[in-house]
N, C-alpha and C. Protein backbone atom coordinates (compact mmCIF):
# COMPACT_ATOMS: atom_id res chain seq x y z
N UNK A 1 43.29 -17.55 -29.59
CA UNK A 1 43.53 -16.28 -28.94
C UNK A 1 42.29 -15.40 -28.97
N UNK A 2 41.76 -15.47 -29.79
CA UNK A 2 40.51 -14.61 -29.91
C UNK A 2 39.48 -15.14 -29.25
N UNK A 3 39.18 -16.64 -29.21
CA UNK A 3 38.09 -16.97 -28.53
C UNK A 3 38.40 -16.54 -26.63
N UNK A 4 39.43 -16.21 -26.43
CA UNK A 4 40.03 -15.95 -25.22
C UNK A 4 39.78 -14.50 -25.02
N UNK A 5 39.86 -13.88 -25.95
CA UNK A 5 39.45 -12.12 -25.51
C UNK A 5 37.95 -11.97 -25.48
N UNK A 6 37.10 -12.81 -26.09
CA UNK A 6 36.19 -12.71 -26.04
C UNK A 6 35.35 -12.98 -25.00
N UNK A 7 35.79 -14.48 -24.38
CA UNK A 7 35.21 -14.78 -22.72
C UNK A 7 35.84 -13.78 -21.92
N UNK A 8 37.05 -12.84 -22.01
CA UNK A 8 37.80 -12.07 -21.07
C UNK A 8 36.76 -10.86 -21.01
N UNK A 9 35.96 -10.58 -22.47
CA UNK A 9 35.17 -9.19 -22.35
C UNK A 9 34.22 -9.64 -21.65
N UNK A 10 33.62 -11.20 -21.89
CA UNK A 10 32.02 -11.32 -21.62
C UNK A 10 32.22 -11.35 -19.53
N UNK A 11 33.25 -11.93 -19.50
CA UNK A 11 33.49 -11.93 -18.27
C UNK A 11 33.32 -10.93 -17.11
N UNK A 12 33.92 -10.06 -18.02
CA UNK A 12 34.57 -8.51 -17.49
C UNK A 12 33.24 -7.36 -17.48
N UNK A 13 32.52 -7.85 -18.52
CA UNK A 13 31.20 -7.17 -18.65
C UNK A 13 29.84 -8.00 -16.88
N UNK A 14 30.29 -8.72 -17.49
CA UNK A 14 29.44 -9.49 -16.30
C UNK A 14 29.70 -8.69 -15.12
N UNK A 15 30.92 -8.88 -14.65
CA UNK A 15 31.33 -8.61 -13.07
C UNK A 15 30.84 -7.05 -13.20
N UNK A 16 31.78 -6.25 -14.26
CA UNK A 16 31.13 -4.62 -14.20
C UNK A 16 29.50 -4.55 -14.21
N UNK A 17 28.40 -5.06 -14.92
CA UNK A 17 27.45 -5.21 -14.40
C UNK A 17 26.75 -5.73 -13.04
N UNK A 18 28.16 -6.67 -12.18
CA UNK A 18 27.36 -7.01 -10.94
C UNK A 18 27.17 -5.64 -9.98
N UNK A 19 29.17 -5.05 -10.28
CA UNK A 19 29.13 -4.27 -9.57
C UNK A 19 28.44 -3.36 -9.24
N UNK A 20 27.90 -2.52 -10.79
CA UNK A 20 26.51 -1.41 -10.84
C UNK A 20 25.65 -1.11 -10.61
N UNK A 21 25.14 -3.11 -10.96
CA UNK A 21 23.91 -2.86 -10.77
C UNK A 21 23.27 -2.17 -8.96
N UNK A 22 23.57 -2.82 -8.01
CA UNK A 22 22.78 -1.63 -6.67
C UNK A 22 23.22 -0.45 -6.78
N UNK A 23 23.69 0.39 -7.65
CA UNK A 23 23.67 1.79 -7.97
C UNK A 23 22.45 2.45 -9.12
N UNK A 24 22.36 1.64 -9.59
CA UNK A 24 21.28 1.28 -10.64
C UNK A 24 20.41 1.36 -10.47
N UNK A 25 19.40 0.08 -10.08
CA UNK A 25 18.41 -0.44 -9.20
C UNK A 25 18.69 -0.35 -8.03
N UNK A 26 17.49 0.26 -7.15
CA UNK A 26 17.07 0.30 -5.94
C UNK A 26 16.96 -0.50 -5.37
N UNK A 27 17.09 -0.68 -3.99
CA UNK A 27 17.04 -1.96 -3.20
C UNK A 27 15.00 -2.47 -3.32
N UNK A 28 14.79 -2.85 -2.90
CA UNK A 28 13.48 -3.43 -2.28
C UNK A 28 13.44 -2.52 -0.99
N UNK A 29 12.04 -2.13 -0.95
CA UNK A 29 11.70 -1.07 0.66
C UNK A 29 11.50 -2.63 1.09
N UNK A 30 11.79 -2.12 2.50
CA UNK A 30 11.72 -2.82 4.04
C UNK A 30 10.04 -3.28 3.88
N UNK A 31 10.10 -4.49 4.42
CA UNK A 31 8.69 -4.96 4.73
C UNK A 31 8.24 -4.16 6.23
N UNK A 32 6.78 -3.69 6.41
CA UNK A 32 6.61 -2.65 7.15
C UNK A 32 5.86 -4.31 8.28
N UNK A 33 6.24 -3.48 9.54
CA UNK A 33 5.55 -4.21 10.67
C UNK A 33 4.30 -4.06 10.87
N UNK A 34 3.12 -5.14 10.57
CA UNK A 34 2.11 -5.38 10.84
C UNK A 34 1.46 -4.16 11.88
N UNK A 35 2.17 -4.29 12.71
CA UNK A 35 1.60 -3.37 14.24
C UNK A 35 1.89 -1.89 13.51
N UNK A 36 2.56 -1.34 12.80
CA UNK A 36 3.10 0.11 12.14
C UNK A 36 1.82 -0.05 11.28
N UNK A 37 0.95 -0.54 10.87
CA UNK A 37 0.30 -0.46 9.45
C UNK A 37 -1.17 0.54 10.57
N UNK A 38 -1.24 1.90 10.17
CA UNK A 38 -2.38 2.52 11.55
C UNK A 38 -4.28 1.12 10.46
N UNK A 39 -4.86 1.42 11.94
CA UNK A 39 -5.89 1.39 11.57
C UNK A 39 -7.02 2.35 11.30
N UNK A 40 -8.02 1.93 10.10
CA UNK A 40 -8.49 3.10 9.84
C UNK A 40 -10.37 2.78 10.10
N UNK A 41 -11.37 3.46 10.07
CA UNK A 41 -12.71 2.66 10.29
C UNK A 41 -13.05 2.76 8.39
N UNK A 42 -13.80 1.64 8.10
CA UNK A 42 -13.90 1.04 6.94
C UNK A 42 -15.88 1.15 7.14
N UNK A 43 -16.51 1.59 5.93
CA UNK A 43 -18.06 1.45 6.00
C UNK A 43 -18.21 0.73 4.74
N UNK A 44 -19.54 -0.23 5.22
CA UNK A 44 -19.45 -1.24 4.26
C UNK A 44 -20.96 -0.07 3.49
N UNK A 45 -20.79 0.17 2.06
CA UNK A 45 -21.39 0.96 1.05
C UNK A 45 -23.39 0.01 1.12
N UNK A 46 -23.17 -1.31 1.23
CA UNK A 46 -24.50 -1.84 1.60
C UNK A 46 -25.00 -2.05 2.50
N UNK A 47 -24.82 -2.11 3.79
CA UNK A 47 -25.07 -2.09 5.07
C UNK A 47 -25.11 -1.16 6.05
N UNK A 48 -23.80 -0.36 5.75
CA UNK A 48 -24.01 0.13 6.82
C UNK A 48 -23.10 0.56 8.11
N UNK A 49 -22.75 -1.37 7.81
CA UNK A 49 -21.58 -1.66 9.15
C UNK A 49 -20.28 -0.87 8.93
N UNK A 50 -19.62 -0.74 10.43
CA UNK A 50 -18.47 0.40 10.42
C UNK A 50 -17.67 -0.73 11.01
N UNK A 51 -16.37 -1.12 10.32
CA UNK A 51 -15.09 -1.65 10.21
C UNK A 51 -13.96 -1.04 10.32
N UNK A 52 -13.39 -1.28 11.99
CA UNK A 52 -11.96 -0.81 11.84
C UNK A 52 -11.12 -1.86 11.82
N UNK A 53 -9.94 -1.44 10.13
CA UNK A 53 -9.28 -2.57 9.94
C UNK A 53 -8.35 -1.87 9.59
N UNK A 54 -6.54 -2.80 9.39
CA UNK A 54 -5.56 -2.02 8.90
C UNK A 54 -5.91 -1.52 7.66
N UNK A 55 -5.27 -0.16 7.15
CA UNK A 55 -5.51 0.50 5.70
C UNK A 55 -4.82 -0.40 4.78
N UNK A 56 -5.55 -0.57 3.90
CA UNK A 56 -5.67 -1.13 3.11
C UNK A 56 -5.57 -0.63 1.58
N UNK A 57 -6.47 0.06 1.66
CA UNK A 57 -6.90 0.58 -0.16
C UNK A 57 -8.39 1.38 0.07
N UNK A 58 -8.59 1.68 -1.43
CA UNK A 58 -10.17 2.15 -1.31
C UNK A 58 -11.34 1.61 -0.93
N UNK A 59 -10.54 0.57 -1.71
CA UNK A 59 -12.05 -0.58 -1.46
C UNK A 59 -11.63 -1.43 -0.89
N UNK A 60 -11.93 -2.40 0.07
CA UNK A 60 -11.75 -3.41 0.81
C UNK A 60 -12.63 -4.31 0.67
N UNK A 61 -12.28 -5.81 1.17
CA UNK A 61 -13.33 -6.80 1.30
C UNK A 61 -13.84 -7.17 2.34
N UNK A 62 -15.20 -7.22 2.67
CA UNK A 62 -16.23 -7.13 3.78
C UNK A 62 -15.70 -8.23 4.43
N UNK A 63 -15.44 -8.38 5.83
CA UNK A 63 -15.06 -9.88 6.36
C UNK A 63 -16.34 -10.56 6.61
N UNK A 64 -17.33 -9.63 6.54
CA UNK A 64 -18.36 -10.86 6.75
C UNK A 64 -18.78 -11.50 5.12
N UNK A 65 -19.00 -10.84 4.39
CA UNK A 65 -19.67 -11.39 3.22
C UNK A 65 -18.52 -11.49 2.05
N UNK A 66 -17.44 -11.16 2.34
CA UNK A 66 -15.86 -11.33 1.14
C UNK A 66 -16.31 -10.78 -0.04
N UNK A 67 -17.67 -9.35 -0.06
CA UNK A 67 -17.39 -8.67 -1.20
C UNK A 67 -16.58 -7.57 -1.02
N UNK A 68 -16.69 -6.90 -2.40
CA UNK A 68 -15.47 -5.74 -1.98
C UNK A 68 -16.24 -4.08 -1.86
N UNK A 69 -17.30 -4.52 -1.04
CA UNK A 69 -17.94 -3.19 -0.39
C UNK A 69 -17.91 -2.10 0.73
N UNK A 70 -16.41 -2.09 0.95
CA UNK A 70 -15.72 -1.63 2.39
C UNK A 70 -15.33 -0.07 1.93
N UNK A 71 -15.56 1.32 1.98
CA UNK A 71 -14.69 1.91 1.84
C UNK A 71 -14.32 2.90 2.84
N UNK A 72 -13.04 3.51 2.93
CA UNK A 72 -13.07 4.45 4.02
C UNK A 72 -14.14 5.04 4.69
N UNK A 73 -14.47 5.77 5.55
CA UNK A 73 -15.53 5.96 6.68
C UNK A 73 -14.82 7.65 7.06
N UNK A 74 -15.83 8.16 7.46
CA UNK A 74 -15.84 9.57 8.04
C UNK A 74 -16.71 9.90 8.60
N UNK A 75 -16.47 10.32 10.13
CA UNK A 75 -17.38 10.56 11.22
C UNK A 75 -18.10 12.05 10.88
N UNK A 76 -19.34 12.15 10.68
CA UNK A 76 -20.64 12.67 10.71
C UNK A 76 -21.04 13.73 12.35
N UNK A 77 -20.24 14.08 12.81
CA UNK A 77 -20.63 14.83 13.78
C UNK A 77 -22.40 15.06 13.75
N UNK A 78 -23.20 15.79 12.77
CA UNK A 78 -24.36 16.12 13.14
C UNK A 78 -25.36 15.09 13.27
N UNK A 79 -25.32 13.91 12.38
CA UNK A 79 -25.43 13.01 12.24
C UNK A 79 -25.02 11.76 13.39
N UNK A 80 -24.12 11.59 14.00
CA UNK A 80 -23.20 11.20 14.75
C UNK A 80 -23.51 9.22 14.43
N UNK A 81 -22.82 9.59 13.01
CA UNK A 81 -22.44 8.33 12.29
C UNK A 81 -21.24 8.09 11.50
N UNK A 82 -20.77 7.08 11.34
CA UNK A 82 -20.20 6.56 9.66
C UNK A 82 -20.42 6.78 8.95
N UNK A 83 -19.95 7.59 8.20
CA UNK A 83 -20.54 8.01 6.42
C UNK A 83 -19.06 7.33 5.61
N UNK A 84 -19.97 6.93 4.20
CA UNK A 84 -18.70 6.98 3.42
C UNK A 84 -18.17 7.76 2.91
N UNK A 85 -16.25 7.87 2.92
CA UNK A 85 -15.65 9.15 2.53
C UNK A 85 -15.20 9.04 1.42
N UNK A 86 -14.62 10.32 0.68
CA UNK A 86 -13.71 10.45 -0.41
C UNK A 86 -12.71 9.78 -0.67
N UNK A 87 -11.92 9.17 -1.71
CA UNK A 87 -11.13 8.48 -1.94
C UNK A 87 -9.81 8.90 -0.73
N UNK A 88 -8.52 7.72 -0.62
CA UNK A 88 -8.09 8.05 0.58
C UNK A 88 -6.99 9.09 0.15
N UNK A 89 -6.54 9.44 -1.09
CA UNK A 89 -5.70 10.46 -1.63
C UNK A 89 -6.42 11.37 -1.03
N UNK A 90 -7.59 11.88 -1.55
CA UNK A 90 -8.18 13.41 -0.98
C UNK A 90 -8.30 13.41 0.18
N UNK A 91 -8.51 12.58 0.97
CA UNK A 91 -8.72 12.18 2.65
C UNK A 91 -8.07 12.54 2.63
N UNK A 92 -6.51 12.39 2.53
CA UNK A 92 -5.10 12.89 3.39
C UNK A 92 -5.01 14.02 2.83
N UNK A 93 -5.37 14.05 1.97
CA UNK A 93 -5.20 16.20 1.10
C UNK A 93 -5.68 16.41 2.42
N UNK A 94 -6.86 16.60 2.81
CA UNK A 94 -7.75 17.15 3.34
C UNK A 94 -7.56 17.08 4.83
N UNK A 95 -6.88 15.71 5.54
CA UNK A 95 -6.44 15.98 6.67
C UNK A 95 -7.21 14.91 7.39
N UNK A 96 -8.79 14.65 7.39
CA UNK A 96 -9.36 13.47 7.34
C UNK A 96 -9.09 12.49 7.37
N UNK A 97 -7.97 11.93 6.92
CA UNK A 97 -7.60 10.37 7.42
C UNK A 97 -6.67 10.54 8.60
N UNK A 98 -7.25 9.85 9.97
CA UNK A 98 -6.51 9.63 11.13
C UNK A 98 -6.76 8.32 11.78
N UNK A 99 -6.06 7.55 12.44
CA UNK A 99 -5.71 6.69 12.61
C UNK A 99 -7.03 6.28 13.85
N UNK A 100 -7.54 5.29 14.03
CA UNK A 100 -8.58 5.07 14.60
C UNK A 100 -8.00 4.81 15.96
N UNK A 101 -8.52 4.77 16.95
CA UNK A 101 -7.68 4.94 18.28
C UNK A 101 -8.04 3.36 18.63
C-alpha cells in the first residue's frame, strides 16, 4: 500500500510539473526571417574596406580574410567616407544605426 502512494505522489508531481512548467519557462522567441535581419555597412579596422552585411555584432569576420576586423561603420559627411563607429548599443542611443538602403 505504501509503495502505491508513493508512485501515486511521484506521478502526480510529474504531470503537475508538466502542466506548469509553460507558465514557468518561456517559450523560445520565433526564429527571425533572414530577409527581416536590416543590413548595416561594416568597416574593416585594417583596410579600410566598407561592408554591407546583415547585423551581426560588434565585431564581425572579414569575408575576405575570416579575421574578426569588421566593425560598424559611420558615414563621415566632411570627409565623405566610412569611419569606424561606436559600439552598436551607443549607435542606437544615439540614433546612428540605420539600416543601409
Amino acid at each position: 500500500m505504501k509503495d502505491t502512494r508513493l508512485w501515486l505522489a511521484v506521478v502526480a508531481f510529474a504531470a503537475a510539473a508538466w502542466l506548469i512548467a509553460p507558465f514557468v519557462f518561456p517559450p523560445r522567441a520565433p526564429a527571425v526571417a533572414e530577409e527581416l535581419i536590416p543590413q548595416i555597412r561594416y568597416v574593416c579596422k585594417k583596410s579600410g574596406d566598407v561592408f554591407t552585411l546583415p547585423l551581426a555584432g560588434d565585431v564581425v569576420d572579414n569575408p575576405k580574410t575570416g579575421e574578426p576586423t569588421l566593425v560598424p561603420a559611420v558615414y563621415d559627411a566632411k570627409r565623405k567616407t566610412w569611419r569606424p563607429g561606436p559600439p552598436l548599443e551607443v549607435m542606437h542611443r544615439q540614433g546612428l544605426l540605420k539600416p543601409a538602403p
